[in-house]
Protein backbone atom coordinates (compact mmCIF):
# COMPACT_ATOMS: atom_id res chain seq x y z
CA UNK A 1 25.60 -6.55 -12.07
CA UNK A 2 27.34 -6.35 -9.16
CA UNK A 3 30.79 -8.84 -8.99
CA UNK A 4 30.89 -11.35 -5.93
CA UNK A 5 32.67 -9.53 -3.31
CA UNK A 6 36.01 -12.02 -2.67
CA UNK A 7 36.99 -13.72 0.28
CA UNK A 8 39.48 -16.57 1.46
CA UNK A 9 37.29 -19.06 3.44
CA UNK A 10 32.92 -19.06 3.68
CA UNK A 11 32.86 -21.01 6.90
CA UNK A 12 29.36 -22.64 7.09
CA UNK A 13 27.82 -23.00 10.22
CA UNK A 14 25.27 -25.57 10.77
CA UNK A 15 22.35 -25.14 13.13
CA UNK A 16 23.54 -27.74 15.45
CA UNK A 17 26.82 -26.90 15.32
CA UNK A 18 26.62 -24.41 17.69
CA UNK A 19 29.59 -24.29 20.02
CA UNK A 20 32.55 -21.46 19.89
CA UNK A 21 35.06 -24.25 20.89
CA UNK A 22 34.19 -25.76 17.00
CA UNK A 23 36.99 -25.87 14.98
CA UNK A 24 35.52 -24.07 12.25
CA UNK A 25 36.69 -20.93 13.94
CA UNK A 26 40.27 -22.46 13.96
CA UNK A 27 42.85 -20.40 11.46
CA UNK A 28 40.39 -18.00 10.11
CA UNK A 29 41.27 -14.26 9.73
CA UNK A 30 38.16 -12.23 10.46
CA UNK A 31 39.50 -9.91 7.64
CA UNK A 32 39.88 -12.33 5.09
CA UNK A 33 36.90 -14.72 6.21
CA UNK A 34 33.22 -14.48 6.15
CA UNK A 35 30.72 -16.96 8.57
CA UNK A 36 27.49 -17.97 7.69
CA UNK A 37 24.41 -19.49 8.68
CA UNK A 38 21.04 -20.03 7.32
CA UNK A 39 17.34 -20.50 8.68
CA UNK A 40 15.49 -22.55 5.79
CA UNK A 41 11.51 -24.03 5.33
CA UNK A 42 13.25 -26.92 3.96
CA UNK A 43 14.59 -28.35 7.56
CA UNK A 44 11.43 -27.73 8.61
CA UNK A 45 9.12 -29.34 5.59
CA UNK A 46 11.31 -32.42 5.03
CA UNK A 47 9.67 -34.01 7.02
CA UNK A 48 7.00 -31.42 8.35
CA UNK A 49 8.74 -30.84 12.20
CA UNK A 50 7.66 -30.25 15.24
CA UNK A 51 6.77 -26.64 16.01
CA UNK A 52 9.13 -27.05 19.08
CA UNK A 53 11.64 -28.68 17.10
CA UNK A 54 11.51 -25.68 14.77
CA UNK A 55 11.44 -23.16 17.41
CA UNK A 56 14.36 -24.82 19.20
CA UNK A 57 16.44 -24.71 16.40
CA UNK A 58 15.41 -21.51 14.98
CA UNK A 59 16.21 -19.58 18.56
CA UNK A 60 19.25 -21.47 19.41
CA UNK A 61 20.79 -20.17 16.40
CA UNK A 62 19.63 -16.62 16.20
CA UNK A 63 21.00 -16.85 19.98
CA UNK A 64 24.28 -18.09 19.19
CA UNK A 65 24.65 -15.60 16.14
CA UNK A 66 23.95 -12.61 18.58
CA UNK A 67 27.01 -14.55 20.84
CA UNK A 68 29.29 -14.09 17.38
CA UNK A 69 28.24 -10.57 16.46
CA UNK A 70 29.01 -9.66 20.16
CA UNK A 71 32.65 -11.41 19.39
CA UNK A 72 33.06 -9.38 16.40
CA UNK A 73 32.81 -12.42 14.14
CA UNK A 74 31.97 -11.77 10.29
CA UNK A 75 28.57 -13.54 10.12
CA UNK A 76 26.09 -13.13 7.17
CA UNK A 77 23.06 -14.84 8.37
CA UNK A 78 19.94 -15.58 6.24
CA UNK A 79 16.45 -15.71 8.46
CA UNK A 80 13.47 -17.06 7.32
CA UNK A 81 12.15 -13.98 6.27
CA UNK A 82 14.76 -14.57 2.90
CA UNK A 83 12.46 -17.40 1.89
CA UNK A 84 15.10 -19.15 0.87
CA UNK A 85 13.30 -23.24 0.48
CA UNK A 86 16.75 -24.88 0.70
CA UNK A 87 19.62 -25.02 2.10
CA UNK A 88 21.60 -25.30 -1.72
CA UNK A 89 19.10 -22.28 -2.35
CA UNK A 90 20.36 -20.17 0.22
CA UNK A 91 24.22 -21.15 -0.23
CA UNK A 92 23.72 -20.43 -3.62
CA UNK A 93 22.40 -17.23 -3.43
CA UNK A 94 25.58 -16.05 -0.88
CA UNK A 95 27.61 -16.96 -3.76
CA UNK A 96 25.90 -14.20 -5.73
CA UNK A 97 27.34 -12.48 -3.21
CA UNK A 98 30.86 -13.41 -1.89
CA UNK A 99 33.43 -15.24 -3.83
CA UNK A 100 35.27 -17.59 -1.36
CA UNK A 101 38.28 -19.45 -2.45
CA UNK A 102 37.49 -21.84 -0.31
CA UNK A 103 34.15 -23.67 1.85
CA UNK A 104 34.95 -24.78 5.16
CA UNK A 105 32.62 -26.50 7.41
CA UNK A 106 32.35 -29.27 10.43
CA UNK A 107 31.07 -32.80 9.24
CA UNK A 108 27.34 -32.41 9.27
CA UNK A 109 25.24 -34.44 11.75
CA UNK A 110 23.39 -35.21 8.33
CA UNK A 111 24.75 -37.40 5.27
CA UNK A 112 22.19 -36.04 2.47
CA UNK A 113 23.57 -31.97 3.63
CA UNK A 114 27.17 -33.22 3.09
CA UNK A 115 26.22 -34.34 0.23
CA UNK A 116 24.26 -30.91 -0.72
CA UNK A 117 27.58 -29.19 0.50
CA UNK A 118 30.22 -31.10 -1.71
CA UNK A 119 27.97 -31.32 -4.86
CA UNK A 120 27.41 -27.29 -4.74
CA UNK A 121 31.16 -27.18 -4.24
CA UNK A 122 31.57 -29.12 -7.25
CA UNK A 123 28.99 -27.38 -9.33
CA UNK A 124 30.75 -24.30 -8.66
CA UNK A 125 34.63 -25.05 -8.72
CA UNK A 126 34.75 -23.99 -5.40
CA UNK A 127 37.39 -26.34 -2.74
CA UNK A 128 35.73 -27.61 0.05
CA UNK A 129 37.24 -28.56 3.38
CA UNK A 130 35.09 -31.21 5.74
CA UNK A 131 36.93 -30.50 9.29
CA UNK A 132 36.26 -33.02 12.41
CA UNK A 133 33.84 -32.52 14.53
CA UNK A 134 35.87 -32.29 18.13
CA UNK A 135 32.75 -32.04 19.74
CA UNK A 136 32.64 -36.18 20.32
CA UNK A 137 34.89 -37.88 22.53
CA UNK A 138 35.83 -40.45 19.84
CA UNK A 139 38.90 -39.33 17.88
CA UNK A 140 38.54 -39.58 14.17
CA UNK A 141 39.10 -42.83 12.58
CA UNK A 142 38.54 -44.39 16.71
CA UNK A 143 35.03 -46.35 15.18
CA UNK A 144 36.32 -47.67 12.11
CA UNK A 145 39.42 -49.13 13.60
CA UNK A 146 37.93 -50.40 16.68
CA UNK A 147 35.42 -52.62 13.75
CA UNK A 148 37.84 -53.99 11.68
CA UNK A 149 37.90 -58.01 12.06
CA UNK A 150 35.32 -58.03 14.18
CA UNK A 151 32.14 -59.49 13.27
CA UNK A 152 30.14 -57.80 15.78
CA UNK A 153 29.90 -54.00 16.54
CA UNK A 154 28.40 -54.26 20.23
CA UNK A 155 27.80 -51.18 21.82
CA UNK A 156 29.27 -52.52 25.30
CA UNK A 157 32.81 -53.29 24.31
CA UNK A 158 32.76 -49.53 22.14
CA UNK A 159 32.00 -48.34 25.70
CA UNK A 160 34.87 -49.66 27.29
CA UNK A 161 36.94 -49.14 24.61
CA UNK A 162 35.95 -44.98 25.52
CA UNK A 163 36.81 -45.91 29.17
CA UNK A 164 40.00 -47.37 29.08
CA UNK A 165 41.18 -44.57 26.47
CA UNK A 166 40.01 -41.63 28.28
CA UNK A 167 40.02 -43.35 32.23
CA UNK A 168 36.45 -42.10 32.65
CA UNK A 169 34.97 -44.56 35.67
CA UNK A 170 38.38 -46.31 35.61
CA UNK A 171 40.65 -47.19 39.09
CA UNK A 172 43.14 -47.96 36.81
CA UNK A 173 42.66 -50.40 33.89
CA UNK A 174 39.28 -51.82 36.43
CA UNK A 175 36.25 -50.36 36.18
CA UNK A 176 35.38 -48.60 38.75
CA UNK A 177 33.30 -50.22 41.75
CA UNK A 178 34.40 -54.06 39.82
CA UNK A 179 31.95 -53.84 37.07
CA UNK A 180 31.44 -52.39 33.63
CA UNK A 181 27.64 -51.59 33.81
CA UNK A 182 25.31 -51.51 36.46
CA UNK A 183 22.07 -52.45 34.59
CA UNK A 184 20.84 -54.77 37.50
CA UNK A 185 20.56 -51.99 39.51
CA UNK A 186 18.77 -49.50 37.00
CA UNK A 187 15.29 -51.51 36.56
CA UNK A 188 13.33 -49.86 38.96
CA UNK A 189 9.59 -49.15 39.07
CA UNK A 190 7.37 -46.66 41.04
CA UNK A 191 4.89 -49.27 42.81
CA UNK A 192 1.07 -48.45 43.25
CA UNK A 193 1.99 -45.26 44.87
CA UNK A 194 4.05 -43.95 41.95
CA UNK A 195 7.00 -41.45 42.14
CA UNK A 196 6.03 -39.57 44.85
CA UNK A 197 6.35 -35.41 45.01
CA UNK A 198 9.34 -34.15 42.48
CA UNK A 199 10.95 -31.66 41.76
CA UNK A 200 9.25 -28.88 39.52
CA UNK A 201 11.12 -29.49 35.89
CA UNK A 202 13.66 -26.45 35.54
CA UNK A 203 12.21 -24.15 32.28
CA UNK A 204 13.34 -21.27 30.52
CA UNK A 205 11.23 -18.30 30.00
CA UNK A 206 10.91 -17.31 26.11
CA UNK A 207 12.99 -14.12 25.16
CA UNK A 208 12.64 -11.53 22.82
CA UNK A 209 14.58 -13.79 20.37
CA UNK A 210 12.91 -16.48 20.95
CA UNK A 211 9.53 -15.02 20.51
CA UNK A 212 10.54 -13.37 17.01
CA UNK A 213 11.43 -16.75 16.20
CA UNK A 214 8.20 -18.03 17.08
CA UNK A 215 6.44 -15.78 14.72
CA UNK A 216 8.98 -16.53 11.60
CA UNK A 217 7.39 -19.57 12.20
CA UNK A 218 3.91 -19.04 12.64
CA UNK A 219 4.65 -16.73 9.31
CA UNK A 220 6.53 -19.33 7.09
CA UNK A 221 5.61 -22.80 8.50
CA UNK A 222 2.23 -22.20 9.99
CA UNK A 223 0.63 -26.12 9.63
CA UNK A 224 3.17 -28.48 10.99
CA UNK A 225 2.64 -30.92 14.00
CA UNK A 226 2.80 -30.40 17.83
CA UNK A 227 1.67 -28.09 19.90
CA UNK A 228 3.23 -24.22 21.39
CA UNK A 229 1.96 -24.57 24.68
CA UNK A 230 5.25 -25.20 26.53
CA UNK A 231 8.28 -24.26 25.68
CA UNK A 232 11.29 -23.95 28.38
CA UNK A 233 13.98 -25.78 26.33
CA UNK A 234 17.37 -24.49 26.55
CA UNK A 235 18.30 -22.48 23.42
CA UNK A 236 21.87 -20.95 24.90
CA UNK A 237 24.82 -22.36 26.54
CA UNK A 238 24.20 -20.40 29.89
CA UNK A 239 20.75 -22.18 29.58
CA UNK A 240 22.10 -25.54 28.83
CA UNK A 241 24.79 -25.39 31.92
CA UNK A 242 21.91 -24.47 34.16
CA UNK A 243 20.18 -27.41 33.33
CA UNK A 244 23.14 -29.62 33.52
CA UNK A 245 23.59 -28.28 37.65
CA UNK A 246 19.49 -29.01 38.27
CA UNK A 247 19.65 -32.26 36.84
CA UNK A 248 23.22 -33.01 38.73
CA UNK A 249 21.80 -31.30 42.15
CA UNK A 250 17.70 -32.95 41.79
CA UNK A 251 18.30 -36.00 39.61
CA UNK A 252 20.92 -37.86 39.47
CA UNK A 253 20.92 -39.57 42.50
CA UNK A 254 17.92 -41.40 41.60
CA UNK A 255 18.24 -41.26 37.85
CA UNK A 256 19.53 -44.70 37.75
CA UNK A 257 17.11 -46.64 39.45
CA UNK A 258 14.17 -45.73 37.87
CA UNK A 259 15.41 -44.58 34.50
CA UNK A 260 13.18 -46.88 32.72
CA UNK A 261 10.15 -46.60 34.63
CA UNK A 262 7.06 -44.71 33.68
CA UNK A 263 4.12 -42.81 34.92
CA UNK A 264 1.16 -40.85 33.85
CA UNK A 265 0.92 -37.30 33.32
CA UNK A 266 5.01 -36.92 34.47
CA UNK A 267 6.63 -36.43 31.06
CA UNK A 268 10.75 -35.80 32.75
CA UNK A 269 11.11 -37.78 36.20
CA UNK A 270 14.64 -38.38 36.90
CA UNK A 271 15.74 -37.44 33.09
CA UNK A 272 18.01 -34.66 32.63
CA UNK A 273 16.88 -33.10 28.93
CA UNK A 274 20.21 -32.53 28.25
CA UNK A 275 20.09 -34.53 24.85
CA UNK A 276 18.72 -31.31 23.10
CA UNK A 277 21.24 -28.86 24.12
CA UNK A 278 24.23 -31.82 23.44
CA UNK A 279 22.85 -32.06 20.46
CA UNK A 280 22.86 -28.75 19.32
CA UNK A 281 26.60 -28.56 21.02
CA UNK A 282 25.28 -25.94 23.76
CA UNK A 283 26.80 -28.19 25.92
CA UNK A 284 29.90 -30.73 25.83
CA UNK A 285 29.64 -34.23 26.47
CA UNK A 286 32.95 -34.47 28.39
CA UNK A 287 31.91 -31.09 30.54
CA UNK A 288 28.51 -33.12 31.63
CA UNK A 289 30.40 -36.80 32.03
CA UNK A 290 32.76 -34.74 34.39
CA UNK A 291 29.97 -33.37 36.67
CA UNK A 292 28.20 -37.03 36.97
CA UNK A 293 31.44 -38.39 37.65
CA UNK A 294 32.24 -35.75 40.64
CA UNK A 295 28.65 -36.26 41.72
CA UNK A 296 30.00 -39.62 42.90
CA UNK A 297 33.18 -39.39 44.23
CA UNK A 298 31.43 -36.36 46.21
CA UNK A 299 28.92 -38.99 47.70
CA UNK A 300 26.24 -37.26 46.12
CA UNK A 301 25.11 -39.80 43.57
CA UNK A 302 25.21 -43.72 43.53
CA UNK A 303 27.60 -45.54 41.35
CA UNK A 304 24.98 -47.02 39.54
CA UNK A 305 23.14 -43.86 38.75
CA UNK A 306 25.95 -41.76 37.24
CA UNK A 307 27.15 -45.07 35.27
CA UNK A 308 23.91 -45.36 33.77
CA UNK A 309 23.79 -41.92 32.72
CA UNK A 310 27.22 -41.35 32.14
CA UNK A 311 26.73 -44.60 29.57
CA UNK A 312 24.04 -43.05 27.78
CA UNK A 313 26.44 -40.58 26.42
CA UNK A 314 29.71 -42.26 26.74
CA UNK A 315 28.19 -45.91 25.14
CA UNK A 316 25.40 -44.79 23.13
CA UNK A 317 25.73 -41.40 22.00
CA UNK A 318 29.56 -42.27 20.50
CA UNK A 319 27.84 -45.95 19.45
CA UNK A 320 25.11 -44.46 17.17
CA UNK A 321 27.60 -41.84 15.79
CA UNK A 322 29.67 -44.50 14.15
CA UNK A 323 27.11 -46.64 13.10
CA UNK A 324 26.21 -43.72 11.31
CA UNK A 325 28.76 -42.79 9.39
CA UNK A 326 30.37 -46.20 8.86
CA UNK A 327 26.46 -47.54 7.01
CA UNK A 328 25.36 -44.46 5.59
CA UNK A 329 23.76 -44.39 3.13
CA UNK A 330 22.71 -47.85 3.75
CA UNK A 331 20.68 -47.35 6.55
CA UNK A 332 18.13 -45.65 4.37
CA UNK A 333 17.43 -49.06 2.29
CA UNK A 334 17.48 -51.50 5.66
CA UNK A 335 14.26 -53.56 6.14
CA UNK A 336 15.35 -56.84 7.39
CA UNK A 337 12.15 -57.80 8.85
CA UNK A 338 10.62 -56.67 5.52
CA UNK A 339 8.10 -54.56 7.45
CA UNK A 340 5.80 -53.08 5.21
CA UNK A 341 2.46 -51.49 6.74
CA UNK A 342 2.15 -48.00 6.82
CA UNK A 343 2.47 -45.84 10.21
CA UNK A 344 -1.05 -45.06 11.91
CA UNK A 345 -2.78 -41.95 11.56
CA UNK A 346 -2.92 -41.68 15.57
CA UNK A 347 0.86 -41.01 15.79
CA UNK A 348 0.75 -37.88 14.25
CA UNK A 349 -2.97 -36.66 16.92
CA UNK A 350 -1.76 -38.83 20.21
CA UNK A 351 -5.82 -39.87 19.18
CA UNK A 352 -5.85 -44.00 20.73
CA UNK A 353 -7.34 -46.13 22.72
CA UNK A 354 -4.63 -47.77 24.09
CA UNK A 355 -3.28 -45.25 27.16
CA UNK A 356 0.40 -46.12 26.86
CA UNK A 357 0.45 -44.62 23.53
CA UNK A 358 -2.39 -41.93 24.03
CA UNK A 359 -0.21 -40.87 27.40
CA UNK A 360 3.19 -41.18 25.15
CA UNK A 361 2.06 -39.72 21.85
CA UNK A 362 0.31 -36.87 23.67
CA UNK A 363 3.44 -36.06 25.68
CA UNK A 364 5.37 -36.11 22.13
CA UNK A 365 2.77 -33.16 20.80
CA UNK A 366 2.81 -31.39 23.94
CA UNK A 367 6.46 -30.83 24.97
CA UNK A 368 8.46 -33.09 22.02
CA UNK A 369 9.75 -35.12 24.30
CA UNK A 370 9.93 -38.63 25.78
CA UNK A 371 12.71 -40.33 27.40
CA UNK A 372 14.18 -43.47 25.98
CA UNK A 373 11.78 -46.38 27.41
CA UNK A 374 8.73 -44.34 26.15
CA UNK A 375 10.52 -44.09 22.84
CA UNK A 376 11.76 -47.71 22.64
CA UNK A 377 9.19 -49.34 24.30
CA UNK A 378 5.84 -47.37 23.93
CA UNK A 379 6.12 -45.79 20.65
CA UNK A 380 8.70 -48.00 19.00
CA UNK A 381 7.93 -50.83 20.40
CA UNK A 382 4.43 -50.53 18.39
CA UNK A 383 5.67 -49.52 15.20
CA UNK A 384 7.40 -52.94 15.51
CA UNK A 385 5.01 -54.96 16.36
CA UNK A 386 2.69 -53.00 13.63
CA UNK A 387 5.49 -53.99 11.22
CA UNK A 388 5.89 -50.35 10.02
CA UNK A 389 7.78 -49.79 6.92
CA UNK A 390 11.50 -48.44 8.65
CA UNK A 391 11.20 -44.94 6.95
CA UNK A 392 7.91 -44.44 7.74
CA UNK A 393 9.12 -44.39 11.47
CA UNK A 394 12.48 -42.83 10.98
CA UNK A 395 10.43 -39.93 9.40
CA UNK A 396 8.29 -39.83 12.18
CA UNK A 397 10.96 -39.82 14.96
CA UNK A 398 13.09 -37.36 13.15
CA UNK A 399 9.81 -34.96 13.14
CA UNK A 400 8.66 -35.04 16.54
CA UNK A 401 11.56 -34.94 19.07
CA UNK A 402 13.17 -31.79 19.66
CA UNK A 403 16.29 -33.07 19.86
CA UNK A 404 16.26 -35.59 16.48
CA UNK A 405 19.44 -35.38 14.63
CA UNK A 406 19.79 -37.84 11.89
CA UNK A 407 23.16 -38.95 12.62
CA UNK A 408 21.86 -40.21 16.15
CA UNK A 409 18.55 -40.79 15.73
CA UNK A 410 18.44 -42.98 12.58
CA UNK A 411 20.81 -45.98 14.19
CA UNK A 412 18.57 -45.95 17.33
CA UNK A 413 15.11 -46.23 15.38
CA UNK A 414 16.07 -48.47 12.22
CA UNK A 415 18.86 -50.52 14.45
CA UNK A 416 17.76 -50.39 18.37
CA UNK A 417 13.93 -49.65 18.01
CA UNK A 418 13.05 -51.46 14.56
CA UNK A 419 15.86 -54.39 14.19
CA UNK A 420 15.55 -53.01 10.59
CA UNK A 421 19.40 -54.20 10.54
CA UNK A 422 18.92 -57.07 11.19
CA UNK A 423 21.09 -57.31 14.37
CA UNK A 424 24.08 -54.95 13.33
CA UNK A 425 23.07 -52.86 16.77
CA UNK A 426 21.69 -55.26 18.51
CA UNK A 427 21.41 -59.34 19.20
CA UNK A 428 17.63 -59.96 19.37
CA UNK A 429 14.63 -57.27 18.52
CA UNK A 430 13.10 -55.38 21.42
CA UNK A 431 10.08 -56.76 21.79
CA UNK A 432 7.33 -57.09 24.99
CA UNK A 433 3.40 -57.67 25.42
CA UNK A 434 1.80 -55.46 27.27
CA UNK A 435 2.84 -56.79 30.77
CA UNK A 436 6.10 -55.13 29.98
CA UNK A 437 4.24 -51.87 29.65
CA UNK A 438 2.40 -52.57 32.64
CA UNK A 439 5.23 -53.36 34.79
CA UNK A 440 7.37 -50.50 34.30
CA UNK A 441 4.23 -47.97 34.27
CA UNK A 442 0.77 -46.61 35.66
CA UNK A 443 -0.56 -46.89 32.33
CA UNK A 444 -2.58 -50.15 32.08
CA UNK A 445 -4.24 -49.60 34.78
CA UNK A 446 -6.14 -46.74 33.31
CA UNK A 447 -6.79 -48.91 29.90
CA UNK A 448 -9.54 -50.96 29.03
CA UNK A 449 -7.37 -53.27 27.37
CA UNK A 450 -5.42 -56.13 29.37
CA UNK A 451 -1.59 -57.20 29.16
CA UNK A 452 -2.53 -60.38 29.67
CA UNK A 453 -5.19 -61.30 27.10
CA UNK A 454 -3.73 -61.69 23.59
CA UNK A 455 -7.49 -62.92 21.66
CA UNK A 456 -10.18 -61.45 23.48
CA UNK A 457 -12.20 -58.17 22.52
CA UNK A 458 -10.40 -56.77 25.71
CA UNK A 459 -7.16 -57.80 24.18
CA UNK A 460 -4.36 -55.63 24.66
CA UNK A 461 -2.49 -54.86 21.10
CA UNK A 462 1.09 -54.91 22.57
CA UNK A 463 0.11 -58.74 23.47
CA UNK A 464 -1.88 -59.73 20.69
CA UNK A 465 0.72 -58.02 17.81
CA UNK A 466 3.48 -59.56 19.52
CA UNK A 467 2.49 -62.92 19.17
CA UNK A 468 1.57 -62.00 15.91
CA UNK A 469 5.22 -61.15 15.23
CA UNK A 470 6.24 -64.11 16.28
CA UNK A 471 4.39 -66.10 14.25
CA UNK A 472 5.57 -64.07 11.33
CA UNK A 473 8.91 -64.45 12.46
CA UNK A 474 9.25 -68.39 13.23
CA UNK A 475 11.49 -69.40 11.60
CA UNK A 476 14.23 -66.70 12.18
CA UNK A 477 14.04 -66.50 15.87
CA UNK A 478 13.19 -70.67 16.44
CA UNK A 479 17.14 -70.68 17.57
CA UNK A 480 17.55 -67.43 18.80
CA UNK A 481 19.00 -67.74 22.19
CA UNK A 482 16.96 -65.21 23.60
CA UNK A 483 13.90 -65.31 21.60
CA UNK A 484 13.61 -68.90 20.61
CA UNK A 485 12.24 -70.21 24.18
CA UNK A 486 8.81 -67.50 23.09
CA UNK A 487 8.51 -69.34 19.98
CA UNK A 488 8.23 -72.75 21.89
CA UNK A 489 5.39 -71.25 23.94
CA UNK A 490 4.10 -69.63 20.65
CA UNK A 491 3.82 -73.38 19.22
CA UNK A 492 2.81 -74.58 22.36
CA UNK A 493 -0.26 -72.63 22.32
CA UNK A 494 -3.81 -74.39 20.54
CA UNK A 495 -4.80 -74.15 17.29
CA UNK A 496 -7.55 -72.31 18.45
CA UNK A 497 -5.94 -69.73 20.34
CA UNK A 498 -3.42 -68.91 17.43
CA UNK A 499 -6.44 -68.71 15.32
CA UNK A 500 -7.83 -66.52 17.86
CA UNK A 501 -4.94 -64.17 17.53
CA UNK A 502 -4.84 -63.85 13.92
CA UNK A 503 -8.59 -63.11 13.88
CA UNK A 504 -8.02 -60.46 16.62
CA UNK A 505 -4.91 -58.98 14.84
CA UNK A 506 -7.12 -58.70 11.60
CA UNK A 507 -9.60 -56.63 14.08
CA UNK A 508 -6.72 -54.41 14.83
CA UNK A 509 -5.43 -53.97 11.35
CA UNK A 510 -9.00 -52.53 9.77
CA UNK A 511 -9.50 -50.82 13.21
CA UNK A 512 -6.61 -49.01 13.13
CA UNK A 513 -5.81 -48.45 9.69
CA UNK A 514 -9.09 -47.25 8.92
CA UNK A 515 -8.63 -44.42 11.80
CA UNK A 516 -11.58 -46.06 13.95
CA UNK A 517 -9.67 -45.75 17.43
C-alpha cells in the first residue's frame, strides 16, 4: 500500500466558488499545497437537477480548472467519470491519496456541505480552516450586528445600511435623486401591444468543454428533468463580462420599468441573467453595481432603472445571504402556515391548463430560467395558494433554476415566496388572484379560465385558491394591516358564494392531484 503523499494545506474548491480573486488562493505555496475540486452524481441526484443546471455547473468548473492549470496551480480534480456518489466519497478517497496537515476552504453557499466538510475533518483528525467568502459586499459579522435589538430584519433598512457603508447611490449621506427606492416607478406593463421588437438574447456557443461535459452527463445522470435544447449560459468569466456589457448597453435603460411585467413566449425581456454567473462568482457583484451605476451618471440609464437593479443585488442578494446563515438550520423545519399538500405532478412536465403556469413551467424546462415575478408570482405564488408543504417547493426551486444556490434560494422560497417564516422576511404573504397575473401579463388572455370568477367552472385557480387561503387563514390576517381589509370582503361575500368556492376548490384539489389537467 502506497502511504498518502504529504502536503501542508488541501484547499477545496467548491463548484460555485469559482473566482481567482477567492481567498482560498491567499498564503498558499504551490510547492507545499495541493487544490482540489470534484464533479459528483450526488449534486446532481439530491434533488434530481436540471440538465442545464448540471451542465452549467459541470462546464463552469472544468472551465475554470483549465484557467488554474494554465496558472500553474496544483489542482487534482475528480470528473464524473471517478463515480465518486458524494462529495465525503470523493474527499475521502483524495485522502487515500495526499496527507494534508491542514483543509482549507471558503464558507460554502450550502450549510449541510459545511457540515460534510467539518465532520470528515473530524473523522479524520485533520484541522480545518472555514475562510470568508470576500466575494459579498457585506463584511463578516455586518448581518449579525446590524440584527441585534431589533425585532425586525427588513430587507430595506439592510439596503441602506450597504449604501451608506459603501456610498453606492449616495450624494453624500442622501440617497441619490432624494429617495431610497424607486418602486413607483418600476411597475410597468406591456399594454395590448406587448413589448414590442427586442433585442436578440446574447448566447454562448457550446465548446469543446462544454460538450464533453454534456456527455458525462448524458453518461452518469441520464433521467433528470429539463430539457438540452438551449444552452448559451455563461460558463467563464470572459463569458459572464460579456453579458454584463449587453445587458448594460440593451437593457438597462428599460429594465426598471417593466421588470415585473410578463409576456408570452419572451422568457428574458429587460433581465440581465447575470444571477447564474454571480452565483457561480464568474462575475463580482461590486464590478456589475459599478457599471449600472456609471450607466447613469453617463445618461445612459434612468435612475430608477439602475436602482432597481442595482437593489436586487445590493438589497436582496446580501438580504437572503444573512438570513441564511443567521436561521440555518432552521429554515429546513419552517411551516408557519402549516402547509401540507404535496407539490403537483405538472411542475415537474410544464403539463396545465392554466397558461400562466403552462407558459412559466415550460420556460423553466426549456431554458431553467424565469425572472423573479414569474418565480414569485406564477410559480410561487401557486404553490402558496396550493398550500404546498415548504420543502416540497424548496426542492423543486433548488432543482430547476440554473442558478439555485441554497444559501440564496432557500430564504427567497420558504421566506419571500411561501411566508413559511412566518414574516421573518417579509410583513404580509405574497398573495394575488388571477387579475394580478392578468395585469402584469399576456397570459390570461390566452386561458380559458377568468381572473375574475372565483366559483364558476370557468374559474380561474389563482382566484378561487386565494380566497380559499383566506378563509383558511382568518383569523391570522383579520388585523393584518395589509391583508385584513381582503378578509372583510372575504366575510362580506354570501354564504352561497363561499360555499361556492369551497366546492370549486374541492374540484381543483381531485383535478389536480389526481394529474387530470
Amino acid at each position: 500500500m502506497i502511504s498518502p503523499k504529504p502536503c501542508r494545506y488541501l484547499n477545496i474548491i467548491l463548484g460555485d466558488q469559482l473566482n481567482l480573486t477567492s481567498l482560498i488562493f491567499a498564503d498558499t505555496d504551490p510547492a507545499q499545497d495541493q487544490f482540489w475540486m470534484a464533479e459528483v452524481k450526488q449534486a446532481s441526484l439530491q434533488p434530481p437537477s436540471h440538465q442545464q443546471r448540471s451542465l452549467l455547473f459541470i462546464s463552469a468548473m472544468r472551465h475554470f480548472a483549465q484557467t488554474l492549470n494554465q496558472q500553474k496551480i496544483p489542482l487534482m480534480y475528480l470528473t464524473l467519470d471517478d463515480a465518486f456518489n458524494s462529495f465525503c466519497d470523493a474527499l475521502t478517497h483524495t485522502l487515500t491519496i495526499y496527507k494534508p496537515e491542514k483543509i482549507r476552504c471558503v464558507l460554502p453557499g450550502d450549510y449541510a456541505v459545511l457540515q460534510s466538510i467539518k465532520d470528515l475533518c473530524a473523522q479524520h483528525s485533520i484541522a480545518l480552516d472555514i475562510l470568508p467568502d470576500n466575494h459579498f459586499i457585506a463584511l463578516p459579522g455586518e448581518f449579525t450586528q446590524w440584527t441585534r435589538g431589533k425585532t425586525q430584519w427588513r430587507m430595506e433598512y439592510w439596503y441602506r445600511q450597504l449604501r451608506k457603508r459603501t456610498g453606492i447611490l449616495m450624494q453624500g449621506d442622501k440617497p441619490l435623486g432624494g429617495d431610497w427606492n424607486y418602486d413607483k416607478n418600476n411597475r410597468g406593463h406591456f399594454g395590448k401591444q406587448g413589448p414590442g421588437i427586442l433585442e436578440p438574447a446574447l448566447v454562448f456557443d457550446m465548446d469543446d468543454i462544454t460538450l464533453a461535459a454534456q456527455d458525462a452527463i448524458a453518461t452518469h445522470i441520464p433521467n433528470n428533468p429539463g430539457k438540452m435544447d438551449f444552452f448559451g449560459w455563461p460558463v467563464t468569466r470572459t463569458h459572464a463580462l460579456q453579458l454584463l456589457d449587453f445587458f448594460i448597453e440593451h437593457q438597462l435603460p428599460l429594465f426598471g420599468e417593466f421588470q415585473d411585467a410578463m409576456w408570452t413566449h419572451q422568457p428574458w425581456l429587460y433581465h440581465s441573467r447575470l444571477s447564474a454567473a454571480l452565483n457561480l462568482k464568474l462575475i463580482a457583484p461590486l464590478e456589475v453595481i459599478e457599471r449600472a451605476q456609471a450607466a447613469y451618471h453617463q445618461g445612459h440609464a434612468p435612475l430608477n432603472a439602475v436602482e432597481g437593479f442595482i437593489r436586487q443585488i445590493l438589497g436582496w442578494r446580501e438580504y437572503v445571504r444573512g438570513l441564511y446563515w443567521s436561521l440555518m438550520p432552521n429554515w429546513l423545519d419552517m411551516n408557519a402556515l402549516d402547509a401540507q399538500h404535496s407539490l403537483p405532478d405538472f411542475y415537474w412536465s410544464g403539463e396545465v391548463d392554466m397558461h400562466c403556469l403552462h407558459e412559466s413551467l415550460q420556460q423553466v424546462l426549456h431554458h431553467g430560467y424565469g425572472h423573479h415575478i414569474q418565480r414569485l408570482m406564477v410559480t410561487g405564488l401557486f404553490a402558496q395558494l396550493w398550500q404546498t408543504q415548504p420543502l416540497a417547493i424548496h426542492q423543486w426551486y433548488l432543482a430547476m433554476y440554473v442558478d439555485a444556490v441554497e444559501w440564496v434560494e432557500l430564504p427567497n422560497v420558504l421566506g419571500m415566496s411561501q411566508f413559511a417564516d412566518g414574516g421573518i422576511m417579509a410583513s404580509k404573504p405574497y398573495i394575488a388572484t388571477g387579475r394580478y397575473i392578468d395585469k402584469m401579463s399576456n397570459y390570461c388572455a390566452q386561458c380559458r379560465y377568468k381572473p375574475d370568477d372565483a366559483e364558476s367552472e370557468n374559474a380561474c385557480p389563482f382566484t378561487t385558491l386565494y380566497w380559499h387561503f383566506l378563509e383558511r387563514h382568518a383569523d391570522r390576517f383579520a388585523k393584518h394591516p395589509r391583508i385584513g381589509l381582503q378578509v372583510k370582503h372575504l366575510f362580506a361575500m354570501s354564504t352561497e358564494k363561499r360555499a361556492a368556492i369551497a366546492t370549486r376548490v374541492s374540484h381543483l384539489r381531485q383535478r389536480y392531484s389526481a394529474g387530470h389537467y
